[in-house]
C-alpha atoms as a PDB file:
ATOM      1  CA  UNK A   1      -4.900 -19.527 -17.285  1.00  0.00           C
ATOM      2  CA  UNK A   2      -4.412 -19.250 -13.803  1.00  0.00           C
ATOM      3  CA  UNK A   3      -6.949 -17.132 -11.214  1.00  0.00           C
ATOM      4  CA  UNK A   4      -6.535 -13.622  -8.677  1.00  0.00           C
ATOM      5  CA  UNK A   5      -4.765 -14.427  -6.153  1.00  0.00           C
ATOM      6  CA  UNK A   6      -5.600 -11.835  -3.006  1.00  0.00           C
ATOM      7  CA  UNK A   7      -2.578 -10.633  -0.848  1.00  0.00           C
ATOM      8  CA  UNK A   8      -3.186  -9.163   2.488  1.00  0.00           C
ATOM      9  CA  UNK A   9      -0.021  -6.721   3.646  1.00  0.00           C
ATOM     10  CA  UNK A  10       0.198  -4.749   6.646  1.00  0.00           C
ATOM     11  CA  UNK A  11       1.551  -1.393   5.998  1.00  0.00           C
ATOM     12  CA  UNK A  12       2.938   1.192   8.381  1.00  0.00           C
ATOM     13  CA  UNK A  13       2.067   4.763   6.773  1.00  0.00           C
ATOM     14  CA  UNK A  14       4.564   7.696   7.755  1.00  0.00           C
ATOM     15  CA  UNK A  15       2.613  10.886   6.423  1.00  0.00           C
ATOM     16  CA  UNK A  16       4.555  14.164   5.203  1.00  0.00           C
ATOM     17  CA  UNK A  17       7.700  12.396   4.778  1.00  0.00           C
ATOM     18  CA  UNK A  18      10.932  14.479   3.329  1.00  0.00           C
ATOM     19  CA  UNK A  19      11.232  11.138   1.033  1.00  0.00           C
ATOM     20  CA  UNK A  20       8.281   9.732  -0.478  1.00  0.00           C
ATOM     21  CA  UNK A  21       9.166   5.079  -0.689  1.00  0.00           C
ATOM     22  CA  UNK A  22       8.211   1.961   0.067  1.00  0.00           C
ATOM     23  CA  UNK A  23      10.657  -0.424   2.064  1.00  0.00           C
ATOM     24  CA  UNK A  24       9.746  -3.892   3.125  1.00  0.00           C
ATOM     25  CA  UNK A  25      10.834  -4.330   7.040  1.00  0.00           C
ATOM     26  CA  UNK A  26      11.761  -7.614   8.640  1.00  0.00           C
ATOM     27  CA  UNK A  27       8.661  -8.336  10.254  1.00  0.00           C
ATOM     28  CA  UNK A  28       7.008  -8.619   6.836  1.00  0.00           C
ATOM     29  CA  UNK A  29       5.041  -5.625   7.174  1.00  0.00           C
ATOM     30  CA  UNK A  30       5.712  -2.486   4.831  1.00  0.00           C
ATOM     31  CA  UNK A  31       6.641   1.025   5.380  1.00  0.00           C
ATOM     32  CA  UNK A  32       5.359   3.604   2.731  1.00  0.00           C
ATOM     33  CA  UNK A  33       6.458   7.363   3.208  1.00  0.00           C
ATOM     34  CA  UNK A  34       4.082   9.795   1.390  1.00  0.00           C
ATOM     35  CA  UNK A  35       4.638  13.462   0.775  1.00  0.00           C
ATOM     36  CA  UNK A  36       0.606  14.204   1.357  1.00  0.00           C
ATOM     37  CA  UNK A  37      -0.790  15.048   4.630  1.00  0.00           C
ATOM     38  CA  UNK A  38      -3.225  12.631   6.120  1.00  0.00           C
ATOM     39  CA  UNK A  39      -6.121  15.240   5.608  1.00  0.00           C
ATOM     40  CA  UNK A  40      -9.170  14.161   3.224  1.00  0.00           C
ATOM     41  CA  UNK A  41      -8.226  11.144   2.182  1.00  0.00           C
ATOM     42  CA  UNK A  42      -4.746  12.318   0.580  1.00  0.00           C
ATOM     43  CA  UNK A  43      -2.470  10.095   2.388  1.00  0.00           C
ATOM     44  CA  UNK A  44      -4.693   6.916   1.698  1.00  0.00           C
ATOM     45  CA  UNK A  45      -4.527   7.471  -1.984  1.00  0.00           C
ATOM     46  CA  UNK A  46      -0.379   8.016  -1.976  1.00  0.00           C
ATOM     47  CA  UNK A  47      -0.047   5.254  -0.301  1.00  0.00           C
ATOM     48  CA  UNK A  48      -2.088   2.689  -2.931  1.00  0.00           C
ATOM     49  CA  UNK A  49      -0.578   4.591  -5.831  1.00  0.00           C
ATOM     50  CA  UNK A  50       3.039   4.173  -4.363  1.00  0.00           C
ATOM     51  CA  UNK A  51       1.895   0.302  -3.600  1.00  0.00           C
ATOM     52  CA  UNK A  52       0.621  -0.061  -7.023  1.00  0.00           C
ATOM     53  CA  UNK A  53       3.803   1.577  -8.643  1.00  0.00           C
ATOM     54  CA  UNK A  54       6.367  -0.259  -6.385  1.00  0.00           C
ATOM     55  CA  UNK A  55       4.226  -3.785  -7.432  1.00  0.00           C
ATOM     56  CA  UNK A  56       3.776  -2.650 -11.098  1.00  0.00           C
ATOM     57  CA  UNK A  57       0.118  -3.258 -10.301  1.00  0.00           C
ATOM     58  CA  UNK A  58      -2.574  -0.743 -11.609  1.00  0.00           C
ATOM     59  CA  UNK A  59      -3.853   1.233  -8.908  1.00  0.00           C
ATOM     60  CA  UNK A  60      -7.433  -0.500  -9.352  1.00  0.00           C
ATOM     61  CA  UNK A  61      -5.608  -3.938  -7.984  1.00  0.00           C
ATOM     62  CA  UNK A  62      -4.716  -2.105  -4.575  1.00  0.00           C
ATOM     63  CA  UNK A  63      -7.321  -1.112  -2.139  1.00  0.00           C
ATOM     64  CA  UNK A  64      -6.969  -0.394   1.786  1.00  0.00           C
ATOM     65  CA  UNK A  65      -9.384  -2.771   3.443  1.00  0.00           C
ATOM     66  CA  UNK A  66      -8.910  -1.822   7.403  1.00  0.00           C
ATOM     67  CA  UNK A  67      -7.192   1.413   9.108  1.00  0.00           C
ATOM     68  CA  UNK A  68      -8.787   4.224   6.643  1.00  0.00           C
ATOM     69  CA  UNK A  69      -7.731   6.638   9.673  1.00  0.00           C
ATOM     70  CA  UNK A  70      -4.961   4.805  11.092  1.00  0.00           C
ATOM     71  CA  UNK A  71      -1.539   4.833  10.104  1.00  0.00           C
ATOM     72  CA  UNK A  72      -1.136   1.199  10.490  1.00  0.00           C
ATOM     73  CA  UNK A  73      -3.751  -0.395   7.647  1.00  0.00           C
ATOM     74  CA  UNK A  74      -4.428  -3.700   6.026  1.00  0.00           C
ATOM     75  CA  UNK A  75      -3.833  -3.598   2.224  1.00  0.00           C
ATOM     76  CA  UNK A  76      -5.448  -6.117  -0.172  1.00  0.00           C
ATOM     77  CA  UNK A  77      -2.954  -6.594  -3.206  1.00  0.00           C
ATOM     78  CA  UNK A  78      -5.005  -8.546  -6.450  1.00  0.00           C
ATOM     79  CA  UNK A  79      -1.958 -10.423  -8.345  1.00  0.00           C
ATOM     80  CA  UNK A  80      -2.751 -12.931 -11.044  1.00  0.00           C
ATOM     81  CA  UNK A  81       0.190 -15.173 -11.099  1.00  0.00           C
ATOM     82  CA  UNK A  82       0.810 -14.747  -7.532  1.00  0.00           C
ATOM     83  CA  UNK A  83       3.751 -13.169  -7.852  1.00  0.00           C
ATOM     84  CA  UNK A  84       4.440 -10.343  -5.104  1.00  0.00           C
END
């Protein structure tokens, strides 16, 4: 049985997007559109349920770690066969 591995992305956020996605960009980083404004925490919790979904993680396995009021945050991914 093999252990968690932790994932560290870097995710550009683009708030009150017409198209709500998540699109993996050259440099390796992530873009995630969510249809929430970036007002009481909304935003932050598209964002790790649209992460979660496009990983087919639950949502408990995706946390924001840096950038709570930033649009550009640090993202720690739990995966248990390492598999991203």
């Amino acid at each position: 049985m093999k252990g968690k591995d932790n994932v560290y992305l870097t995710v550009k956020v683009q708030p009150r997007a017409r198209k709500p996605g998540v699109e993996k960009l050259e440099t390796g980083e992530y873009r995630v559109r969510v249809l929430a404004a970036p007002s009481k925490g909304e935003a932050n919790q598209e964002v790790v349920e649209r992460l979660a979904s496009h990983f087919g993680l639950p949502r408990s396995r995706v946390q924001i770690v840096r950038g709570q009021t930033s649009r550009i945050k640090t993202i720690l991914v739990e995966l248990k066969d390492g598999n991203l």
